[in-house]
N, C-alpha and C. Protein backbone atom coordinates (compact mmCIF):
# COMPACT_ATOMS: atom_id res chain seq x y z
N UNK A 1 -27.73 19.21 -30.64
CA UNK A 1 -28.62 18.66 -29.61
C UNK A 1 -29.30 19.82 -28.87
N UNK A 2 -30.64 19.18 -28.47
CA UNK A 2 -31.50 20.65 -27.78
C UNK A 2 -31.67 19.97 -26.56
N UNK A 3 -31.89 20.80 -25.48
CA UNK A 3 -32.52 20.13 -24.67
C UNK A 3 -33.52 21.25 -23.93
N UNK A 4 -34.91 20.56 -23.62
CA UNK A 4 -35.88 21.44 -23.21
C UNK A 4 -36.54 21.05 -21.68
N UNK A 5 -36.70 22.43 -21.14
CA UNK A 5 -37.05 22.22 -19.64
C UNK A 5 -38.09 23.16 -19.36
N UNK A 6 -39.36 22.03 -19.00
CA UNK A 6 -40.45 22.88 -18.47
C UNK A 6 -40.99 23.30 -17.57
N UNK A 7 -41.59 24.17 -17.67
CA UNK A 7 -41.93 24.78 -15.88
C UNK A 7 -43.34 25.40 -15.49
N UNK A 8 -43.77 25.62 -14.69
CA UNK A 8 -44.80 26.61 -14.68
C UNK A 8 -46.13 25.76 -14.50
N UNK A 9 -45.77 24.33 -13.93
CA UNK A 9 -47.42 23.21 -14.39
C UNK A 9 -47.44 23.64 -12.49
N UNK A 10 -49.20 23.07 -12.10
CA UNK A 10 -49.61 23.55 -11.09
C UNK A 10 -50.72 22.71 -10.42
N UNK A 11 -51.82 22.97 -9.66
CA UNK A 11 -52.50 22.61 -8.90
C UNK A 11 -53.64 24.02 -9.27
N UNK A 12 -55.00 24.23 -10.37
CA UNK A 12 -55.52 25.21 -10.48
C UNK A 12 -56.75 25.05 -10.21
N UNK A 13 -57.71 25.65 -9.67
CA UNK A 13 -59.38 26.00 -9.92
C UNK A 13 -59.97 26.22 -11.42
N UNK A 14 -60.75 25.37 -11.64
CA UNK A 14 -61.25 25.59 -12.94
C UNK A 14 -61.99 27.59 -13.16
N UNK A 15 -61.67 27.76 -14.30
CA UNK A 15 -61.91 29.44 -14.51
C UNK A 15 -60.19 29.83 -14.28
N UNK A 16 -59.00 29.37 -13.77
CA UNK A 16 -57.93 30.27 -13.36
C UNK A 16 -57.06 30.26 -14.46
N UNK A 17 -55.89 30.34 -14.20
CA UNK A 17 -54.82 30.74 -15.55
C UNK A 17 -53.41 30.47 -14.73
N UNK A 18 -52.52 29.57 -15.92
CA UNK A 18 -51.02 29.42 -15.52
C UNK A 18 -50.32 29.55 -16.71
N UNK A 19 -49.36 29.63 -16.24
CA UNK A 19 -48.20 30.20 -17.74
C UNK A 19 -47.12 29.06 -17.18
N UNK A 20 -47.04 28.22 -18.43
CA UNK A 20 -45.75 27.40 -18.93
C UNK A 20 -44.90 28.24 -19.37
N UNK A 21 -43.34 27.55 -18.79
CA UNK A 21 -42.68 28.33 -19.34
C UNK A 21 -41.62 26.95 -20.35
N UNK A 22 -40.82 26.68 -21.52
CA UNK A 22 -39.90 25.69 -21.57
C UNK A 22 -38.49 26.51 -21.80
N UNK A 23 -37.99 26.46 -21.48
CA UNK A 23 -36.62 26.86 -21.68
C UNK A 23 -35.50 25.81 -22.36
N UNK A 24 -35.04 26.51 -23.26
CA UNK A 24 -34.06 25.64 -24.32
C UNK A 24 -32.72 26.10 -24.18
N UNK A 25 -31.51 24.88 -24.58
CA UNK A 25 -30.20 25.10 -24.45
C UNK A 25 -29.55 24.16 -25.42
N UNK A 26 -28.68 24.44 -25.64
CA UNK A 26 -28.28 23.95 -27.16
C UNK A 26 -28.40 24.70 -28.45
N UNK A 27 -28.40 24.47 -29.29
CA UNK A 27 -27.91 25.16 -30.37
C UNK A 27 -29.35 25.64 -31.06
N UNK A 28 -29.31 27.10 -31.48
CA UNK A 28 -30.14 27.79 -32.51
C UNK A 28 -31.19 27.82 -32.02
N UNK A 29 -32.08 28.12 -31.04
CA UNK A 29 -33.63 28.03 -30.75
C UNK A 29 -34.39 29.19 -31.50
N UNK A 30 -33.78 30.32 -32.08
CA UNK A 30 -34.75 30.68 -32.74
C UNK A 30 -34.52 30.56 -33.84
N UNK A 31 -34.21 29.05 -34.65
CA UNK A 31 -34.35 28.93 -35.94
C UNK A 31 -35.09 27.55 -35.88
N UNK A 32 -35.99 27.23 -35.22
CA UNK A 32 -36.47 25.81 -34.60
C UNK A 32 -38.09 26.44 -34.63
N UNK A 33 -39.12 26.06 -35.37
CA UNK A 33 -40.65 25.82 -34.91
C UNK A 33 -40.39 24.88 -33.39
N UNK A 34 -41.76 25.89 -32.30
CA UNK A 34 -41.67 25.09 -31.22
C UNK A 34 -43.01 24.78 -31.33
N UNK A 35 -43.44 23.84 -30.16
CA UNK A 35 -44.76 23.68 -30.36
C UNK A 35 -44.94 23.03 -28.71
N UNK A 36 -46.23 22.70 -28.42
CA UNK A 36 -46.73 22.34 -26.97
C UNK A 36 -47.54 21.35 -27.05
N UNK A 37 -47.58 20.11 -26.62
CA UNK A 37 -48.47 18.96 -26.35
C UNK A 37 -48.95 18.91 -24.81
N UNK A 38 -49.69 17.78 -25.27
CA UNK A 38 -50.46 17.36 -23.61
C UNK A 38 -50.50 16.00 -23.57
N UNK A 39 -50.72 15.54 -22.70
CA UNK A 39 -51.26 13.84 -22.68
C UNK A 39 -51.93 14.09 -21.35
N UNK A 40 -53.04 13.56 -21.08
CA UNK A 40 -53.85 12.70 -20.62
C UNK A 40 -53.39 11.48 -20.00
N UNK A 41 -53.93 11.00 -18.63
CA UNK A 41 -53.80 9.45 -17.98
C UNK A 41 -54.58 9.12 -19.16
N UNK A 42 -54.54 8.02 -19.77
CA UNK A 42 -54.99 7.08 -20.84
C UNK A 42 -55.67 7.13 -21.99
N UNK A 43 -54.55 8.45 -22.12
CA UNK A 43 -55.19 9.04 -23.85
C UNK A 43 -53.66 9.32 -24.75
N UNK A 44 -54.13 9.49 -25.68
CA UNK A 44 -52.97 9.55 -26.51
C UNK A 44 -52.28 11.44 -26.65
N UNK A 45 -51.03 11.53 -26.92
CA UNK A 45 -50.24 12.68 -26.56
C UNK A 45 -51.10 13.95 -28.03
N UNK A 46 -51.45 14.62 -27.14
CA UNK A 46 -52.46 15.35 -28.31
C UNK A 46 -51.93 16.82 -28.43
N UNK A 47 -51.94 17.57 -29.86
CA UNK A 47 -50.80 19.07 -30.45
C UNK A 47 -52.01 20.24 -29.62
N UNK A 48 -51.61 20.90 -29.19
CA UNK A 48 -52.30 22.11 -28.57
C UNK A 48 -51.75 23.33 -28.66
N UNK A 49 -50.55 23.48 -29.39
CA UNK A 49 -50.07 24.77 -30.06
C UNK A 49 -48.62 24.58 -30.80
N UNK A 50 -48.64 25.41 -31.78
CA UNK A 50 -46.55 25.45 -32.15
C UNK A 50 -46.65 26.91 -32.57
N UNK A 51 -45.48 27.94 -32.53
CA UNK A 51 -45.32 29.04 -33.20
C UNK A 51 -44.10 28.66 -34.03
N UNK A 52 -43.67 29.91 -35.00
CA UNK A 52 -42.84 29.67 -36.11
C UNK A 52 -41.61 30.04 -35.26
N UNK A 53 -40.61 30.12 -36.22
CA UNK A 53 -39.15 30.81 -35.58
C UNK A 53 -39.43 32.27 -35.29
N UNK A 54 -39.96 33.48 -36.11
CA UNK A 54 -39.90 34.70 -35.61
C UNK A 54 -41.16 35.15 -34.70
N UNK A 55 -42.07 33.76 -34.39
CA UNK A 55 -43.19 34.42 -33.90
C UNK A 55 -44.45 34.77 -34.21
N UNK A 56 -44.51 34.96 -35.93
CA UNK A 56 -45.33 35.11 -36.48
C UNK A 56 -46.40 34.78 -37.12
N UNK A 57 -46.15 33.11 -37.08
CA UNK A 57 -47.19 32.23 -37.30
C UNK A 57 -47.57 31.54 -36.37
N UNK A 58 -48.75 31.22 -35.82
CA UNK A 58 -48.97 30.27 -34.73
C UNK A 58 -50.27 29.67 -35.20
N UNK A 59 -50.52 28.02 -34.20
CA UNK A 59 -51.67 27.24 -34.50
C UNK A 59 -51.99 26.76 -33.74
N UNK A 60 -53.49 26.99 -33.53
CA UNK A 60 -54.26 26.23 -31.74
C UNK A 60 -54.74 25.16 -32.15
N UNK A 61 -54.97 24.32 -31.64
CA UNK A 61 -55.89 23.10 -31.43
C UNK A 61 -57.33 23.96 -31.12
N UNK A 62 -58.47 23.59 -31.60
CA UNK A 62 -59.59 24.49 -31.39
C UNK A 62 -60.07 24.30 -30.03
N UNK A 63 -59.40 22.73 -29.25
CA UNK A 63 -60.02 23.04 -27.86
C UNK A 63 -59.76 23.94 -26.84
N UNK A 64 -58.72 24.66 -27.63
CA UNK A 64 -58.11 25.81 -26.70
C UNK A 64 -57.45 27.31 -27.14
N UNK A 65 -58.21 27.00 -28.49
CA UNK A 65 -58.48 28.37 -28.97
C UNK A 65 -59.19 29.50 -28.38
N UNK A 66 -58.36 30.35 -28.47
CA UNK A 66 -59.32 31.61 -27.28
C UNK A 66 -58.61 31.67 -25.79
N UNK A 67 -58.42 30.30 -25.37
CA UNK A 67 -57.77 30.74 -24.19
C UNK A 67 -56.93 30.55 -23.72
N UNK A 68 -55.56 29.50 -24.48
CA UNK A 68 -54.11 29.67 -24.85
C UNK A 68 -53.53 30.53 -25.83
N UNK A 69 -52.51 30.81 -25.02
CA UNK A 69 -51.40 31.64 -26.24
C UNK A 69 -50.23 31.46 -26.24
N UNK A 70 -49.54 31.00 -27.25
CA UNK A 70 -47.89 30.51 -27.42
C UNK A 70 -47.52 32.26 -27.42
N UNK A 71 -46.10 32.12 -27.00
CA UNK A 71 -45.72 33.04 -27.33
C UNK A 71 -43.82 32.50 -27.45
N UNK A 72 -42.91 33.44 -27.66
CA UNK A 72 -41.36 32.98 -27.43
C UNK A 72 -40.38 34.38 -27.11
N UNK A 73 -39.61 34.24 -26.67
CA UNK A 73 -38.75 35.43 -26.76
C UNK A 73 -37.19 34.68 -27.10
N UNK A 74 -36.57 35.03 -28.46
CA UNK A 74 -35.80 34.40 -28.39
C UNK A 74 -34.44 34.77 -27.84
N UNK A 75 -34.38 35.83 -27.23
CA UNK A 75 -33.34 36.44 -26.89
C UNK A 75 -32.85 35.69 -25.42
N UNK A 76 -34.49 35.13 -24.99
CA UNK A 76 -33.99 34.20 -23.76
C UNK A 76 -34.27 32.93 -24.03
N UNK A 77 -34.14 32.68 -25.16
CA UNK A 77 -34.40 30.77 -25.46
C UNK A 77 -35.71 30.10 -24.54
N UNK A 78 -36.23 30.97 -24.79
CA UNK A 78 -38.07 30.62 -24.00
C UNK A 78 -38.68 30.46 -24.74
N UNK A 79 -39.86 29.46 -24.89
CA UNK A 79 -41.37 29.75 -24.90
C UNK A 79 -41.96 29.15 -24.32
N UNK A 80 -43.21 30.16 -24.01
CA UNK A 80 -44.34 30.11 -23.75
C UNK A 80 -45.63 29.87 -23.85
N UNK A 81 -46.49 29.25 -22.74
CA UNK A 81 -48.05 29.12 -22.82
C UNK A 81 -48.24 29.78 -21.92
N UNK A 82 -49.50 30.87 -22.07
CA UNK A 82 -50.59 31.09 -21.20
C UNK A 82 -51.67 30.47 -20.99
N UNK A 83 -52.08 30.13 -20.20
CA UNK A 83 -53.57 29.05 -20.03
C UNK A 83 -54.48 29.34 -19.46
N UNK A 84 -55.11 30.29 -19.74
CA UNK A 84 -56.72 31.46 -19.32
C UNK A 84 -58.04 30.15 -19.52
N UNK A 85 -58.63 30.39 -18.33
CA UNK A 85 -60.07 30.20 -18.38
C UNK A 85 -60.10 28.59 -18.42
N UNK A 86 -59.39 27.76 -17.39
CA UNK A 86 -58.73 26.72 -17.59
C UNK A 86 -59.83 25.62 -17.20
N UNK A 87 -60.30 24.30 -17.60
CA UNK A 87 -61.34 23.66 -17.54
C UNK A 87 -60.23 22.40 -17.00
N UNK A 88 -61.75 21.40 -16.67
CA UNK A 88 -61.10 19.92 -15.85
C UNK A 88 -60.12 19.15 -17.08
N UNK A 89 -61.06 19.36 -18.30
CA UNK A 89 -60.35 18.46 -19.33
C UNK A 89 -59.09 19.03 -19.70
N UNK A 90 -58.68 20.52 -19.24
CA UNK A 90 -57.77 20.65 -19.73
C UNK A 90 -56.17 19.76 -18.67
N UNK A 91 -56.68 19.44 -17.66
CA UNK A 91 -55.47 18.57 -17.03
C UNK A 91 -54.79 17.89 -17.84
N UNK A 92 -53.28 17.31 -17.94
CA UNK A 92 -52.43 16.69 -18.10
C UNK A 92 -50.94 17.05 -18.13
N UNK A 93 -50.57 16.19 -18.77
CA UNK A 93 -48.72 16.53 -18.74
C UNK A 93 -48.29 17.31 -19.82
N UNK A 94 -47.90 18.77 -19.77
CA UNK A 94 -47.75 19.52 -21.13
C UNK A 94 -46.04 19.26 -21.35
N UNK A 95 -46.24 18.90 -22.52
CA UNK A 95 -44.73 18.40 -23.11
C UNK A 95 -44.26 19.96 -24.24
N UNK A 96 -43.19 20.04 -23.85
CA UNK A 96 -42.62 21.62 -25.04
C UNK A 96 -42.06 20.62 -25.68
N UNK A 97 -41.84 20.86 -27.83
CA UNK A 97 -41.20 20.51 -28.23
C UNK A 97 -40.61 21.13 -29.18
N UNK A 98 -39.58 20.74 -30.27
CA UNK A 98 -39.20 21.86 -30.89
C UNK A 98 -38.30 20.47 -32.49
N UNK A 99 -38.68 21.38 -33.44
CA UNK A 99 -38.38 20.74 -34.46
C UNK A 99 -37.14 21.36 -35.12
N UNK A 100 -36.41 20.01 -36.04
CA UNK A 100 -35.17 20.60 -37.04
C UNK A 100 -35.31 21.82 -37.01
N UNK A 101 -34.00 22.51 -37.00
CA UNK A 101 -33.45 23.75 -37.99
C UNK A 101 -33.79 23.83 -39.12
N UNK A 102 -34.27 22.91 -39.97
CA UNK A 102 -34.25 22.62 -41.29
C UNK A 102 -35.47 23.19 -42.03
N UNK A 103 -36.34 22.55 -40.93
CA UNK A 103 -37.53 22.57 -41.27
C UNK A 103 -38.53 24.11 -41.15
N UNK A 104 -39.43 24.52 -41.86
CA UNK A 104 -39.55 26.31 -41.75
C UNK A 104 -41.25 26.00 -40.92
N UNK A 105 -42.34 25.14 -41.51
CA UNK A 105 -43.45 24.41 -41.42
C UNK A 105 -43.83 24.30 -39.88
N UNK A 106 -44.88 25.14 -39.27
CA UNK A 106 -45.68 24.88 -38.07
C UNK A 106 -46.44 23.43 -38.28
N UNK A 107 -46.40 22.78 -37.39
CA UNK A 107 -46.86 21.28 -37.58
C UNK A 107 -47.76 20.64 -36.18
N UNK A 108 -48.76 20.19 -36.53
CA UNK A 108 -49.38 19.41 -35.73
C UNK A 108 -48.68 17.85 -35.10
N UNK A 109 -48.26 17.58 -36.05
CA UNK A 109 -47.59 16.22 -35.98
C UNK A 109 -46.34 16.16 -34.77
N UNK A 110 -46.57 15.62 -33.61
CA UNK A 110 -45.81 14.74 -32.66
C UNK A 110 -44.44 14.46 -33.67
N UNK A 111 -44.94 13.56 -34.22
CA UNK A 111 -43.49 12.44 -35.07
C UNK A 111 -42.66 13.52 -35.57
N UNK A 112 -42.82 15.01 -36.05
CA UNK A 112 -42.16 16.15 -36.50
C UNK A 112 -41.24 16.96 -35.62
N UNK A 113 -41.63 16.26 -34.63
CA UNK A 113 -40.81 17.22 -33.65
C UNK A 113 -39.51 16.00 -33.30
N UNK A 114 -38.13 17.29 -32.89
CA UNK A 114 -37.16 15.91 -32.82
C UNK A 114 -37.06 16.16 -31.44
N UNK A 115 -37.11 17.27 -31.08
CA UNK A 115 -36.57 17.42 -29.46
C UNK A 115 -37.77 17.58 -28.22
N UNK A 116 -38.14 16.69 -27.23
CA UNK A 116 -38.79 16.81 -26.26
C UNK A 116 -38.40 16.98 -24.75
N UNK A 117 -38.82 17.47 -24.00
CA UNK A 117 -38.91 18.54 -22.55
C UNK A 117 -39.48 16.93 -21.94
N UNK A 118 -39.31 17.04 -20.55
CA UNK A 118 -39.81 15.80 -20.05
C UNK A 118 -40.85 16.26 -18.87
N UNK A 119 -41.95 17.08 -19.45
CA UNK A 119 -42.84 17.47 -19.29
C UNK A 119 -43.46 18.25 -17.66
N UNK A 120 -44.34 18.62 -17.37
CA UNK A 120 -44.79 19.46 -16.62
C UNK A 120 -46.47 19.04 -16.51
N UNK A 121 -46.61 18.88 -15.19
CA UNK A 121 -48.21 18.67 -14.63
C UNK A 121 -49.24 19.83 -14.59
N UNK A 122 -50.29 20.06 -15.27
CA UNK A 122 -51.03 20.55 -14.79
C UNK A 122 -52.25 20.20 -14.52
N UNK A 123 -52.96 20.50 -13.38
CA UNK A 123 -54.52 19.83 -12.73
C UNK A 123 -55.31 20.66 -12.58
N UNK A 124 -56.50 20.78 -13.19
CA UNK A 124 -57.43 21.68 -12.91
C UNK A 124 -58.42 21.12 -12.08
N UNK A 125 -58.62 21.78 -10.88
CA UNK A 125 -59.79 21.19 -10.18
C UNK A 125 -61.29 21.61 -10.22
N UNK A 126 -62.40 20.95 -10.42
CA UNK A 126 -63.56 20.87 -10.44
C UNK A 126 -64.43 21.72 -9.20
């Protein structure tokens, strides 16, 4: 069992920058693809980044290519978003998640992930 806890959501000016942090406990986090969602008030929960287990592979959603960056350190069962150059649309609830041990595959797919964080607010203001 994993369990994930997020942090770092805020109250920002559009143009500013915040860093998510999720922190994991439970077994093996750096043998787990993590990844980062969002949802929207009355939109569906949409993939906006995952990195691999050592770090070395990662994948943006293009709406936030350029000015997110996953990152992890696994020595402290963290990862990370940075969120540079932050727009209105980018508001919502960023969910950390993190998939099987099993599995090696960076994934877009929600349904792939087994373990979810019970998320973190962020608001960008206009």
């Amino acid at each position: 069992q994993v369990q994930l806890v997020e942090s770092g959501g805020g109250l920002v000016q559009t143009g500013g920058s915040l860093r998510l942090s999720c922190s994991a406990s439970g077994r093996a986090f750096s043998s787990r693809v993590m990844g980062w969602f969002r949802q929207a008030p009355g939109k569906e929960r949409e993939f906006v980044t995952a990195i691999s287990k050592n770090g070395g592979s990662t994948d943006y959603a293009d709406s936030v290519k350029g000015r997110f960056t996953i990152s992890r350190d696994n020595a402290k069962n963290t990862v990370y978003l940075q969120l540079n150059s932050l727009k209105p649309e980018d508001t919502a609830v960023y969910y950390c998640a993190a998939r099987s041990t099993r599995v090696l595959v960076v994934t877009r797919s929600a349904r792939e992930y087994d373990y979810w964080g019970q998320g973190t607010q962020v608001t960008v203001s206009s």
